[in-house]
PDB file of N, CA and C in Angstrom:
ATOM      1  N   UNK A   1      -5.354  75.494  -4.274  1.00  0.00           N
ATOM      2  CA  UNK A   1      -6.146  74.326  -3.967  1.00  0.00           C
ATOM      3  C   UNK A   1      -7.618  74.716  -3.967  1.00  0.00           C
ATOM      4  N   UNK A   2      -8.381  73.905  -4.477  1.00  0.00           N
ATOM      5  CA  UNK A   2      -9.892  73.953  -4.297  1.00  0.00           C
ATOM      6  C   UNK A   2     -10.051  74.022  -2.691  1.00  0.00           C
ATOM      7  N   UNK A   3     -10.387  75.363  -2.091  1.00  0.00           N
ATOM      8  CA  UNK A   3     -10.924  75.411  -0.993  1.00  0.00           C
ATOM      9  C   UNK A   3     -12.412  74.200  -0.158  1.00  0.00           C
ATOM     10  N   UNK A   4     -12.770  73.978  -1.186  1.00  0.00           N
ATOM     11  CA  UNK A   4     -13.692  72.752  -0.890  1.00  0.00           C
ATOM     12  C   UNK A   4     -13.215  71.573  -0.334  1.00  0.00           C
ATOM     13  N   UNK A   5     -11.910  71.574  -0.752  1.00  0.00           N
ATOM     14  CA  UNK A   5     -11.164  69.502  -0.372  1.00  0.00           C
ATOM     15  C   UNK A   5     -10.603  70.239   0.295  1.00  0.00           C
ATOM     16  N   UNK A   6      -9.747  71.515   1.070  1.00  0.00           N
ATOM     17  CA  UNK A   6      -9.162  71.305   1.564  1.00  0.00           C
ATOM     18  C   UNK A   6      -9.430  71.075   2.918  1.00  0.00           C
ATOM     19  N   UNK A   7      -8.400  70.188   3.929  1.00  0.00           N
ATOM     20  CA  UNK A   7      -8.497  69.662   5.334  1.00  0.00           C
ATOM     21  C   UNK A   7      -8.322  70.993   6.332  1.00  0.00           C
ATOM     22  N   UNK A   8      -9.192  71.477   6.993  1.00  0.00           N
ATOM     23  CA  UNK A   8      -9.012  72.692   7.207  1.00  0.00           C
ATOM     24  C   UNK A   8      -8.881  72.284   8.759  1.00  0.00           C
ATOM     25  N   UNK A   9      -9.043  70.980   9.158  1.00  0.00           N
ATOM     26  CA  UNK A   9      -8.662  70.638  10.589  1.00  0.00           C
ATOM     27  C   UNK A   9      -7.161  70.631  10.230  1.00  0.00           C
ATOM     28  N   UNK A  10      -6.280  70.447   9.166  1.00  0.00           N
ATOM     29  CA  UNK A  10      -4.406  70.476   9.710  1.00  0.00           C
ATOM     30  C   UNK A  10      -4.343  71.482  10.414  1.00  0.00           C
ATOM     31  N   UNK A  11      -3.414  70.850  11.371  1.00  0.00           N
ATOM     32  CA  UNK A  11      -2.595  71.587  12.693  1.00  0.00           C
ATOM     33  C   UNK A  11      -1.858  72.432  11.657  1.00  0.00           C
ATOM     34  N   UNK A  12      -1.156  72.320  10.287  1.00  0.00           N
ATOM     35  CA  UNK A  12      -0.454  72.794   9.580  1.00  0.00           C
ATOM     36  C   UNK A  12      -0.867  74.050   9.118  1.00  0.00           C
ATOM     37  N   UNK A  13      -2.458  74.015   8.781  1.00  0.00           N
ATOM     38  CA  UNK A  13      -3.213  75.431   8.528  1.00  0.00           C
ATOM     39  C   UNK A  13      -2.990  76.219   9.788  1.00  0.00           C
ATOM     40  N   UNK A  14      -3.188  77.683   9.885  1.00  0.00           N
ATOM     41  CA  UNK A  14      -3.421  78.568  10.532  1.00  0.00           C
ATOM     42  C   UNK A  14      -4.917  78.528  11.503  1.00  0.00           C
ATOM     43  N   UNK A  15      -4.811  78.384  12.283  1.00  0.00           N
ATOM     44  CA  UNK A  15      -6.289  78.169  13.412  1.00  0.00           C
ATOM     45  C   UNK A  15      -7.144  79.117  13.283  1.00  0.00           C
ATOM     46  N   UNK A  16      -8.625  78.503  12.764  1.00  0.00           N
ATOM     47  CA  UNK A  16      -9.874  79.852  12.272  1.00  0.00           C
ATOM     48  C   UNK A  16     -10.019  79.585  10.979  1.00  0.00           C
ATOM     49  N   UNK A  17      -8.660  79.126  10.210  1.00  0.00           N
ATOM     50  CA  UNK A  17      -9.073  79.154   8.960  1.00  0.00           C
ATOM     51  C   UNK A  17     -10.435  78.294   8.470  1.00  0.00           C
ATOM     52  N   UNK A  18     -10.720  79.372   7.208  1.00  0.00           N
ATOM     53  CA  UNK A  18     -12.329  78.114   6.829  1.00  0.00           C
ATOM     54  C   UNK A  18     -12.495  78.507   5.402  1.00  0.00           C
ATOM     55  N   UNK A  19     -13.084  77.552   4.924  1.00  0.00           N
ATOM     56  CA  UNK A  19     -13.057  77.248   3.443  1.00  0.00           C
ATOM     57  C   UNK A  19     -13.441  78.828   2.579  1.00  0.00           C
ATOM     58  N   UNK A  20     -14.648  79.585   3.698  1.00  0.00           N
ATOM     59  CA  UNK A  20     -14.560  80.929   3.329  1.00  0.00           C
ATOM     60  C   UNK A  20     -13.734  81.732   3.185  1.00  0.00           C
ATOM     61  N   UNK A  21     -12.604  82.259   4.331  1.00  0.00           N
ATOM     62  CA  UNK A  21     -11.642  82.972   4.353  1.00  0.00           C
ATOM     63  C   UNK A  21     -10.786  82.490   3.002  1.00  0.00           C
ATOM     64  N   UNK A  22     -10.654  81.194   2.689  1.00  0.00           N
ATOM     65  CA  UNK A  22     -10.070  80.927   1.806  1.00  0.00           C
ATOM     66  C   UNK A  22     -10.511  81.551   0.275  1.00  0.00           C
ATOM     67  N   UNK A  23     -11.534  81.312  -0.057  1.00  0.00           N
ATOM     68  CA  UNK A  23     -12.487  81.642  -0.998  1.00  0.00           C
ATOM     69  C   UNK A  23     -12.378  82.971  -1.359  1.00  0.00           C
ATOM     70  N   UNK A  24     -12.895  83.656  -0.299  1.00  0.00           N
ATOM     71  CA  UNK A  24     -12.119  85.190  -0.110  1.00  0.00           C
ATOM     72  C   UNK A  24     -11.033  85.855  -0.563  1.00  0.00           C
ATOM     73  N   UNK A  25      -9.892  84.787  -0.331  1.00  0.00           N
ATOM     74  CA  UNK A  25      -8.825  85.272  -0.211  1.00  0.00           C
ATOM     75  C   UNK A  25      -8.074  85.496  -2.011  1.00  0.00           C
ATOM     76  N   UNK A  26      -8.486  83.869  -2.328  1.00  0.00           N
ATOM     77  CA  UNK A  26      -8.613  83.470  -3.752  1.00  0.00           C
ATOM     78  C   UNK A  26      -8.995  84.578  -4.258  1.00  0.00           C
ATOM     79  N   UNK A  27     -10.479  85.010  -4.097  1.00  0.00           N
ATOM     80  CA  UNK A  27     -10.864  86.471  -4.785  1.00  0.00           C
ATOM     81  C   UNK A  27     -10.293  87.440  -4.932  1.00  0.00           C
ATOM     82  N   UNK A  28      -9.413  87.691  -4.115  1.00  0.00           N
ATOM     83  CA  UNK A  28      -9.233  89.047  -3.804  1.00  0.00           C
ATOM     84  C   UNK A  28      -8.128  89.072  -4.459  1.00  0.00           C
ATOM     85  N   UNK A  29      -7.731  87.964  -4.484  1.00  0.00           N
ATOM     86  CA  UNK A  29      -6.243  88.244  -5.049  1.00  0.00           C
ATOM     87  C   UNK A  29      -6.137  87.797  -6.461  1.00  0.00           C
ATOM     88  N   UNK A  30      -7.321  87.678  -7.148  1.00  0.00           N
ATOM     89  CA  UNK A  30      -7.509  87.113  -8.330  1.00  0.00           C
ATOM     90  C   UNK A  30      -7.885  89.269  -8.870  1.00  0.00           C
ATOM     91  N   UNK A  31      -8.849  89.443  -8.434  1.00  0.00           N
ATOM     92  CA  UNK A  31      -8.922  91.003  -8.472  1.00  0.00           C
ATOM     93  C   UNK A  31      -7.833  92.150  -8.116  1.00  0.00           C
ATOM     94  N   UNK A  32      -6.928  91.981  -7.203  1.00  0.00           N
ATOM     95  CA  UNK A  32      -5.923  92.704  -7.628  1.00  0.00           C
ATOM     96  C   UNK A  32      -5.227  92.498  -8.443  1.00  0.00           C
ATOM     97  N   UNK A  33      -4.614  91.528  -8.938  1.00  0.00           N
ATOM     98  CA  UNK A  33      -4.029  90.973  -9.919  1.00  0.00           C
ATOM     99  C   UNK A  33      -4.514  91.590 -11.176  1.00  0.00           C
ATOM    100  N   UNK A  34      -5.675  91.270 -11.370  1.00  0.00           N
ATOM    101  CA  UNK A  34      -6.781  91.913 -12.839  1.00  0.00           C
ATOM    102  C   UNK A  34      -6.373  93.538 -12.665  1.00  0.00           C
ATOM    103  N   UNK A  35      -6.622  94.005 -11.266  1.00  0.00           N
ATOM    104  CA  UNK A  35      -6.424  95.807 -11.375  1.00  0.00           C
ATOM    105  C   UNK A  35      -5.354  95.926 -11.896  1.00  0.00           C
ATOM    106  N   UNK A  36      -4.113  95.639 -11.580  1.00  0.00           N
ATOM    107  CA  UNK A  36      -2.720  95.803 -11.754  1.00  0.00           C
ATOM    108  C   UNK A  36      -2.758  95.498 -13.310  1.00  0.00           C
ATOM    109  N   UNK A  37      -3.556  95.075 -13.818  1.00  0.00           N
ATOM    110  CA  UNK A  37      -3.351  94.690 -15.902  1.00  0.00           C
ATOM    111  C   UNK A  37      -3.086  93.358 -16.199  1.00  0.00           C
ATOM    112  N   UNK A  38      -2.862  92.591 -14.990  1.00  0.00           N
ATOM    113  CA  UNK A  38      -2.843  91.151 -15.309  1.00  0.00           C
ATOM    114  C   UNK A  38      -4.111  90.328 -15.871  1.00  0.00           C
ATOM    115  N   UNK A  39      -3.745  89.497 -16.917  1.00  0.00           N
ATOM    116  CA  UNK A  39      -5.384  88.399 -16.880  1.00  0.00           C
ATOM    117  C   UNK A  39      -4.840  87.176 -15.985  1.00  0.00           C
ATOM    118  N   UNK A  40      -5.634  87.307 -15.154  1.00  0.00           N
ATOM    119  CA  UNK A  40      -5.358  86.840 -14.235  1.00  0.00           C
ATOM    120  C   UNK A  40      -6.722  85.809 -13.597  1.00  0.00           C
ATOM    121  N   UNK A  41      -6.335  83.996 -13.848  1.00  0.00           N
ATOM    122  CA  UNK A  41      -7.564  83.544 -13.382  1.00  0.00           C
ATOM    123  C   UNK A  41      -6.653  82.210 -12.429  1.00  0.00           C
ATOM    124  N   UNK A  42      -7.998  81.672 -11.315  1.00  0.00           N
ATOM    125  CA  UNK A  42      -7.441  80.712 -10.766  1.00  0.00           C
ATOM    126  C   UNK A  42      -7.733  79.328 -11.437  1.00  0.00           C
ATOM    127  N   UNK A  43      -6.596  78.368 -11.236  1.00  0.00           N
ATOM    128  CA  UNK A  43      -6.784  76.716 -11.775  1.00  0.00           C
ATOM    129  C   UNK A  43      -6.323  76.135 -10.726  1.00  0.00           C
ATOM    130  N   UNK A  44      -7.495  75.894  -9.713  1.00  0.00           N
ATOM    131  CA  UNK A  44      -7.768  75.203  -9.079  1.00  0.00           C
ATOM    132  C   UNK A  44      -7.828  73.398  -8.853  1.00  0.00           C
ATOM    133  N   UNK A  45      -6.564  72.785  -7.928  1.00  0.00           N
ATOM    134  CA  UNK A  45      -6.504  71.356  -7.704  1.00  0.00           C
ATOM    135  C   UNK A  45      -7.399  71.156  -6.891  1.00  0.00           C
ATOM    136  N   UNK A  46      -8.110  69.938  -7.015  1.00  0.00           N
ATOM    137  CA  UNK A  46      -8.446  69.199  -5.565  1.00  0.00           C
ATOM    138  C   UNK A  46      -7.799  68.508  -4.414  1.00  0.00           C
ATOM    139  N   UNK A  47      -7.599  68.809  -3.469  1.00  0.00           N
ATOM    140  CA  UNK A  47      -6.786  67.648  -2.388  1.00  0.00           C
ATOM    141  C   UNK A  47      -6.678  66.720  -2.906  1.00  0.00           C
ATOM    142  N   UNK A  48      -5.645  65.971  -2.714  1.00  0.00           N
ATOM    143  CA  UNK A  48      -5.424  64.331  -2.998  1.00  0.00           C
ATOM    144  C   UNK A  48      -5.523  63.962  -3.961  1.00  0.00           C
ATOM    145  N   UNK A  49      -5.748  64.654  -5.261  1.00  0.00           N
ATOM    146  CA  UNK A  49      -6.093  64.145  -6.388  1.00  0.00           C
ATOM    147  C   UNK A  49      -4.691  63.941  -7.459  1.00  0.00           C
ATOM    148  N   UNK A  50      -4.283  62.929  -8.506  1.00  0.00           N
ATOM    149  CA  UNK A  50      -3.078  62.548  -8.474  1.00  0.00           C
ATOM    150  C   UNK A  50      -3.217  62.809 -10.193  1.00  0.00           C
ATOM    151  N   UNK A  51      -4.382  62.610 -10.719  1.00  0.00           N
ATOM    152  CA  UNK A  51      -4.511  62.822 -12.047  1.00  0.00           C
ATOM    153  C   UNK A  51      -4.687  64.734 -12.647  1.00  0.00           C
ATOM    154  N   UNK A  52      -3.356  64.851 -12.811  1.00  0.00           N
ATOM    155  CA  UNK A  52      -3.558  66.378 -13.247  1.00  0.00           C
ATOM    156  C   UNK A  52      -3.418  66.647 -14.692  1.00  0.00           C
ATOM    157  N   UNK A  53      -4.065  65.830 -15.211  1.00  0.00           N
ATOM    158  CA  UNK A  53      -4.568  66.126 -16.854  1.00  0.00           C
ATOM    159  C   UNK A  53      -5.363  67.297 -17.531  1.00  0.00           C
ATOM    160  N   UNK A  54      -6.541  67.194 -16.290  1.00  0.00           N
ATOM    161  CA  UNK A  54      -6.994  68.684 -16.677  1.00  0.00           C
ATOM    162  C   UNK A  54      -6.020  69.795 -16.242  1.00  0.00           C
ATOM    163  N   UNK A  55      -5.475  69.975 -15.256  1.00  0.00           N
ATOM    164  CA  UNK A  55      -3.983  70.774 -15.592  1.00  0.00           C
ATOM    165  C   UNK A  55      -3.417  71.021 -16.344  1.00  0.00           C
ATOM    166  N   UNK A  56      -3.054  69.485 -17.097  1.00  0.00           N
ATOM    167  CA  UNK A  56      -2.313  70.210 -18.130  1.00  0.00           C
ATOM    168  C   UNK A  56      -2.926  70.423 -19.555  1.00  0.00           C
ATOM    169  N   UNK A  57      -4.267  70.131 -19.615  1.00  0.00           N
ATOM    170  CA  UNK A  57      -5.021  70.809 -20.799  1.00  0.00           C
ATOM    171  C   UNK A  57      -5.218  72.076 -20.569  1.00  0.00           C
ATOM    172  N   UNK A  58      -5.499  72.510 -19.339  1.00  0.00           N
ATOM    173  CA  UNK A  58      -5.853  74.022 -19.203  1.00  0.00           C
ATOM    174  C   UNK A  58      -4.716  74.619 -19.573  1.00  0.00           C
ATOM    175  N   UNK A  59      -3.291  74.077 -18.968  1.00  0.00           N
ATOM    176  CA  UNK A  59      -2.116  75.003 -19.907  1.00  0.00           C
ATOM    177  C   UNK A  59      -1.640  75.047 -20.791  1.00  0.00           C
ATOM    178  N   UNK A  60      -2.083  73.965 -21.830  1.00  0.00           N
ATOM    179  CA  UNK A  60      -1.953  73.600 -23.436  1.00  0.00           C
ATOM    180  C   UNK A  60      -2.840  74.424 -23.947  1.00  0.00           C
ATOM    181  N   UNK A  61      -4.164  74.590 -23.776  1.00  0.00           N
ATOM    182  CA  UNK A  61      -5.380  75.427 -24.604  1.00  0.00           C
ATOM    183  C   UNK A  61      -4.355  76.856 -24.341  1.00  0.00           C
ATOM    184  N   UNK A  62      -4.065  77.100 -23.326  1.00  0.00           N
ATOM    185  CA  UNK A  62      -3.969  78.698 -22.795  1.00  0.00           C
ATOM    186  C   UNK A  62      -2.852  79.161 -23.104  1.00  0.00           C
ATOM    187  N   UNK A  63      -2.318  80.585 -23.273  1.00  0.00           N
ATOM    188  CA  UNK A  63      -0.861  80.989 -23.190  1.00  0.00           C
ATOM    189  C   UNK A  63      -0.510  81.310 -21.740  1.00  0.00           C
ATOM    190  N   UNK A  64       0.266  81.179 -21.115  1.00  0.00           N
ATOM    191  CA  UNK A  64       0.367  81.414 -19.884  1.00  0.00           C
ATOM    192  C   UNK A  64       1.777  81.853 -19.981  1.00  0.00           C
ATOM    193  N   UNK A  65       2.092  83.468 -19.315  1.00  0.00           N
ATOM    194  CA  UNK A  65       3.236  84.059 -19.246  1.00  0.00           C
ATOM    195  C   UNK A  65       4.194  83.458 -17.767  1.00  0.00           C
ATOM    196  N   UNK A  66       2.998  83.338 -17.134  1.00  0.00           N
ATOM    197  CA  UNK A  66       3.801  82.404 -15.386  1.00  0.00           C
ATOM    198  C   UNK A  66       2.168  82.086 -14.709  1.00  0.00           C
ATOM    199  N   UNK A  67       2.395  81.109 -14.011  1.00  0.00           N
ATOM    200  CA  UNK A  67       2.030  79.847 -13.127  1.00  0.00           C
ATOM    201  C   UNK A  67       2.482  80.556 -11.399  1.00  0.00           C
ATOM    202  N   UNK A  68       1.549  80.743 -10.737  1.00  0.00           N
ATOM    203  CA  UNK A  68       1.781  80.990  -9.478  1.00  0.00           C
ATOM    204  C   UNK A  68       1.116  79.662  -8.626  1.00  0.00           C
ATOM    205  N   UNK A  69       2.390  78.802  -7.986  1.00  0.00           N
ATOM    206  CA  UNK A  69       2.420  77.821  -7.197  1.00  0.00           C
ATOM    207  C   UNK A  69       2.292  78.301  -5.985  1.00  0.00           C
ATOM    208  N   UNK A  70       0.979  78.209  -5.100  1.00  0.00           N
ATOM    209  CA  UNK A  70       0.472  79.014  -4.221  1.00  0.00           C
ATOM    210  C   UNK A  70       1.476  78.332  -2.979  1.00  0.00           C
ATOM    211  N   UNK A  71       1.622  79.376  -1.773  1.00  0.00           N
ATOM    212  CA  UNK A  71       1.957  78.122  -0.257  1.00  0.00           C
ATOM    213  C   UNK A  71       1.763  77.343   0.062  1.00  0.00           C
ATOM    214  N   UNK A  72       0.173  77.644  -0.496  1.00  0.00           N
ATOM    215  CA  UNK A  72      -1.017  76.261   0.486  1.00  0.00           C
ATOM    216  C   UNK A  72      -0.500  75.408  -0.094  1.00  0.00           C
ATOM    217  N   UNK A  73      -0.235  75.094  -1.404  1.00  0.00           N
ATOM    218  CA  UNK A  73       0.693  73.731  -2.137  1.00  0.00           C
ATOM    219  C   UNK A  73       1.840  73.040  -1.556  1.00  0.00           C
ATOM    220  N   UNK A  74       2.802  74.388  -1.382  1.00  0.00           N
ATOM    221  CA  UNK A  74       3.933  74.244  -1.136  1.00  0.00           C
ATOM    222  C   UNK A  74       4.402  73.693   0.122  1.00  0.00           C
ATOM    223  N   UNK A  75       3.422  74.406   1.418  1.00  0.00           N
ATOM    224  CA  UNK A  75       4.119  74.590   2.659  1.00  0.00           C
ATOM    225  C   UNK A  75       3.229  73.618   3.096  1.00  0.00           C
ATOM    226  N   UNK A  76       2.099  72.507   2.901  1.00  0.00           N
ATOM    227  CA  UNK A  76       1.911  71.804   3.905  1.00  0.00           C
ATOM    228  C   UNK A  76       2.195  70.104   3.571  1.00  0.00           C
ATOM    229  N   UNK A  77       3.055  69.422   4.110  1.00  0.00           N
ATOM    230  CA  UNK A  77       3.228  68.353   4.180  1.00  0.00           C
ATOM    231  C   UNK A  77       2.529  67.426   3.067  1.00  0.00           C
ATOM    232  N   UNK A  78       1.475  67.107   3.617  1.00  0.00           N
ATOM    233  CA  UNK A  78       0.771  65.892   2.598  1.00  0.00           C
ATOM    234  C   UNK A  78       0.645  66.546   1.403  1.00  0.00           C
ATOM    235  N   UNK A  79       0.905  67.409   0.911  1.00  0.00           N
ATOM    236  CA  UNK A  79       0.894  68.081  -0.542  1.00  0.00           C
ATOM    237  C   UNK A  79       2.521  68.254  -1.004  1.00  0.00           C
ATOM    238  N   UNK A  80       3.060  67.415  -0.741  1.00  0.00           N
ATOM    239  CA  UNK A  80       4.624  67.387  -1.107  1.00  0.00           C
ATOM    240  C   UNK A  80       4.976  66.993  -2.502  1.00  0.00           C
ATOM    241  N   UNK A  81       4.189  65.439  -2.725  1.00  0.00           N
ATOM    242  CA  UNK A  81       3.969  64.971  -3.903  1.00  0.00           C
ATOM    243  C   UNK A  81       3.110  65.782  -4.851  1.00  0.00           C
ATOM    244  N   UNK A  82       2.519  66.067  -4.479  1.00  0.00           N
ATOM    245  CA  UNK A  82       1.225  67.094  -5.436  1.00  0.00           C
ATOM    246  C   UNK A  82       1.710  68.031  -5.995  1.00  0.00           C
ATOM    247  N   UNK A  83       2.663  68.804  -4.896  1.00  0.00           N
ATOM    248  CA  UNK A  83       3.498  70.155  -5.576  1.00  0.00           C
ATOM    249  C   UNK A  83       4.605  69.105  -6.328  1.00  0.00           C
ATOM    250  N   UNK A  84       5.380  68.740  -6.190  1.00  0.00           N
ATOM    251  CA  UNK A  84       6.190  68.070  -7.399  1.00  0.00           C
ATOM    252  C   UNK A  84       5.878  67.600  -8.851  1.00  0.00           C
ATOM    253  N   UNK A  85       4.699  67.154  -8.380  1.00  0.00           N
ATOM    254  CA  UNK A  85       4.028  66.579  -9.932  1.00  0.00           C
ATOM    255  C   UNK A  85       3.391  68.101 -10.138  1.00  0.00           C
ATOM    256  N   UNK A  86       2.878  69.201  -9.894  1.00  0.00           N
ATOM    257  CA  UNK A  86       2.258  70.164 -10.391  1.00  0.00           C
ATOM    258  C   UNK A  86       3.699  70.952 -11.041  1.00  0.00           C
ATOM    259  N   UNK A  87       4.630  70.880 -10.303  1.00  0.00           N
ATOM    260  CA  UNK A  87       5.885  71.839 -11.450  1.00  0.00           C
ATOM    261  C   UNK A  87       6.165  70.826 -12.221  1.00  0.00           C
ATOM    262  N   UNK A  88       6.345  69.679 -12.507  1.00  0.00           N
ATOM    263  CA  UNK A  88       6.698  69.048 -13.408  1.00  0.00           C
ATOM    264  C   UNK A  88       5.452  69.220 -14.579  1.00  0.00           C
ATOM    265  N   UNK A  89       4.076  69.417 -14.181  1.00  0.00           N
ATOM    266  CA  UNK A  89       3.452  69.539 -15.293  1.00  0.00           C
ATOM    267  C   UNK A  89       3.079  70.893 -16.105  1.00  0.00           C
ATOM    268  N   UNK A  90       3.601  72.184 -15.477  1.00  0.00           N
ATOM    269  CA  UNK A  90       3.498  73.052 -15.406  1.00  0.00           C
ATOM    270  C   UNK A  90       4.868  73.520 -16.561  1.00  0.00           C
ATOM    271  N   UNK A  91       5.963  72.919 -16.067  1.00  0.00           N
ATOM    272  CA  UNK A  91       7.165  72.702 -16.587  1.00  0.00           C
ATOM    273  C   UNK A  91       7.279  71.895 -18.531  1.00  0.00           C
ATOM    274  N   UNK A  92       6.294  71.196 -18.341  1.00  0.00           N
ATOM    275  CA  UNK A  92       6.095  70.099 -19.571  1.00  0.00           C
ATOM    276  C   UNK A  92       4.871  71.184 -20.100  1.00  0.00           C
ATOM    277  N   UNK A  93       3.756  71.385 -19.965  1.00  0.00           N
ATOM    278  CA  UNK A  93       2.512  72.135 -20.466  1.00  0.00           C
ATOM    279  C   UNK A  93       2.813  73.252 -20.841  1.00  0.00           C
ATOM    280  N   UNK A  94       3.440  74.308 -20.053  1.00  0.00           N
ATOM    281  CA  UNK A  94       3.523  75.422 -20.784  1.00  0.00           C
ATOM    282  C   UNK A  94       5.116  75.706 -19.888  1.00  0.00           C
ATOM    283  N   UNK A  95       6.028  75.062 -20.928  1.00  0.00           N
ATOM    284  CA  UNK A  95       7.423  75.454 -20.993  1.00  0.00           C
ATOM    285  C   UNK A  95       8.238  76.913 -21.133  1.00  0.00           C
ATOM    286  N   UNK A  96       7.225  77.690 -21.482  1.00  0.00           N
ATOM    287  CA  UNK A  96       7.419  79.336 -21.449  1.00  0.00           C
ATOM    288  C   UNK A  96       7.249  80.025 -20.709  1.00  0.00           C
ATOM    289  N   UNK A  97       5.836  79.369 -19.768  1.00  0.00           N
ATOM    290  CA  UNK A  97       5.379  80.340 -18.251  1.00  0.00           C
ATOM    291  C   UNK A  97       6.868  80.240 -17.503  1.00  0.00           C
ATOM    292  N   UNK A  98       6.813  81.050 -17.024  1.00  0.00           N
ATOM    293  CA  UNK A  98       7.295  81.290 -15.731  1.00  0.00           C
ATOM    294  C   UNK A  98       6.743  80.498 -14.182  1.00  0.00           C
ATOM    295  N   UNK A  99       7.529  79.801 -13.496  1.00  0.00           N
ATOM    296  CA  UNK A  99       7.195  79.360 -12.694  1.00  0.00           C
ATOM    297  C   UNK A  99       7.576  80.388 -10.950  1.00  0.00           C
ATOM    298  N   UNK A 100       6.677  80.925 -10.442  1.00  0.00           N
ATOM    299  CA  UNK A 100       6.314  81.738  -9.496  1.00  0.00           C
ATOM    300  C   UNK A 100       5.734  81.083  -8.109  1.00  0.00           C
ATOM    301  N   UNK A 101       6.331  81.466  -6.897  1.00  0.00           N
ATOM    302  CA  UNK A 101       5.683  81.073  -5.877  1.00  0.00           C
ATOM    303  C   UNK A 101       5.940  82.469  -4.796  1.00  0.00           C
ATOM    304  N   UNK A 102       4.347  82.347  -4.208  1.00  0.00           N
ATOM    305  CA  UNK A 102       4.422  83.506  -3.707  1.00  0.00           C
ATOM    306  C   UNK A 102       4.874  83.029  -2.012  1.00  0.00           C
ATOM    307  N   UNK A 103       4.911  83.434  -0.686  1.00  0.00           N
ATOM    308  CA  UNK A 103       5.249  83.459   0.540  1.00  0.00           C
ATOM    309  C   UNK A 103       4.042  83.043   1.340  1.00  0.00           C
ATOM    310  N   UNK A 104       3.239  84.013   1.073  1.00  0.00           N
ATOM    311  CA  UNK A 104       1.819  84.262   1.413  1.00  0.00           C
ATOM    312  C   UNK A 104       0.868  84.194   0.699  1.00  0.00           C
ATOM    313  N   UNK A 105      -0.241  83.772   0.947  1.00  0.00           N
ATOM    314  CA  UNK A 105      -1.307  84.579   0.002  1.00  0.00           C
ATOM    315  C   UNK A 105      -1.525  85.942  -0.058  1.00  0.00           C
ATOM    316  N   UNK A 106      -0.987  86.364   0.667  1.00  0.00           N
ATOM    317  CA  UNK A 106      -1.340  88.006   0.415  1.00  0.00           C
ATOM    318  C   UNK A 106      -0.188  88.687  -0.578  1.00  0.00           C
ATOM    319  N   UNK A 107       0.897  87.702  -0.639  1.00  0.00           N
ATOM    320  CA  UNK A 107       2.246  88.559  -1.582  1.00  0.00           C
ATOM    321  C   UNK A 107       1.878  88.143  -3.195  1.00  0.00           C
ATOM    322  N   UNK A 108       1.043  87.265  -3.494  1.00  0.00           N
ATOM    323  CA  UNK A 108       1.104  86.554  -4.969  1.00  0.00           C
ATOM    324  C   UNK A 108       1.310  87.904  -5.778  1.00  0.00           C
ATOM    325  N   UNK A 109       0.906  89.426  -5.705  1.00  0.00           N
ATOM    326  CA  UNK A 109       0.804  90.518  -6.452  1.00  0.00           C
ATOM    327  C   UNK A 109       2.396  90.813  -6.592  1.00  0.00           C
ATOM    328  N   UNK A 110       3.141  90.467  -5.585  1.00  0.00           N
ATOM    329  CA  UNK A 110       4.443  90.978  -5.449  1.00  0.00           C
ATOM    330  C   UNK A 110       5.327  89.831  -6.021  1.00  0.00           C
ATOM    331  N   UNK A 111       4.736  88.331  -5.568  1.00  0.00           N
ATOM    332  CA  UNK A 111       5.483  87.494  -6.633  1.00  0.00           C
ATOM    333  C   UNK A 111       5.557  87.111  -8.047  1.00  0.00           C
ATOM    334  N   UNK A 112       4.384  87.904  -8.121  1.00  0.00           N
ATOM    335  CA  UNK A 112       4.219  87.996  -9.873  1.00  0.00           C
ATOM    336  C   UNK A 112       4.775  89.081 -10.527  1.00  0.00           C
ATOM    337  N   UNK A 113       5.273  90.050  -9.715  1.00  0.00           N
ATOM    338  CA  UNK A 113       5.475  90.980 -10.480  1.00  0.00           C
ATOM    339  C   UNK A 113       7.140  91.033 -10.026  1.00  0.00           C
ATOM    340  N   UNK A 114       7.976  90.079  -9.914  1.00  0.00           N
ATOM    341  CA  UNK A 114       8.877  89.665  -9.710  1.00  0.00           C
ATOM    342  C   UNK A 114       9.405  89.135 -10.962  1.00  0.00           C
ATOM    343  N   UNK A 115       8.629  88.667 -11.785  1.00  0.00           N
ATOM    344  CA  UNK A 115       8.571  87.691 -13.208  1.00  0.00           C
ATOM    345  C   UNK A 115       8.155  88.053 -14.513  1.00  0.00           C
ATOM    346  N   UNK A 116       6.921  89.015 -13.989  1.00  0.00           N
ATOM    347  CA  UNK A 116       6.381  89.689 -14.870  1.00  0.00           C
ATOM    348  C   UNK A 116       6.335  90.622 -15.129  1.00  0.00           C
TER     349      UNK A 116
END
């Protein structure tokens, strides 16, 4: 998720969290990923947003070996619909990736390399 939209008052987030730590976190794990030999970049949703077209142009232009469907998608409530329509387009766009979800943000290195 674009750390920018996200509602960082949900009771559902972890308490402290802030759009930084998030940002951070994104980084870091975009850079281990790259160390390990992956090309490895983020495609970032906005909260609430229902039109995922640029989604699925970014995975039509691109080859994509797997798609990592982060927690933050997965595990909080009002993003129920969002994650459904994101594997379905993920599923339709690039029918070859691999579809991956990590636990944590800190495991995405370990759920990718589960696939990959």
């Amino acid at each position: 998720m674009n750390p920018n939209t996200i509602d960082i008052t949900n009771p559902e987030l972890p308490k402290g969290l802030t759009v930084e730590i998030i940002t951070q976190g994104t980084k870091a794990t975009l850079e281990k990923l790259i160390s390990l030999g992956y090309d490895a970049e983020a495609l970032l949703i906005d909260t609430g947003i229902s039109d995922l077209n640029k989604l699925a142009n970014q995975l039509k232009e691109n080859k994509y070996d797997g798609v990592v469907i982060g927690t933050g998608i997965r595990s909080i409530k009002v993003n129920f619909m969002l994650f459904e329509q994101i594997v379905n387009v993920v599923h339709t766009s690039a029918p070859k990736a691999k579809i991956i979800f990590n636990s944590l943000p800190t495991d995405t290195d370990e759920a990718v390399k589960r696939w990959l």
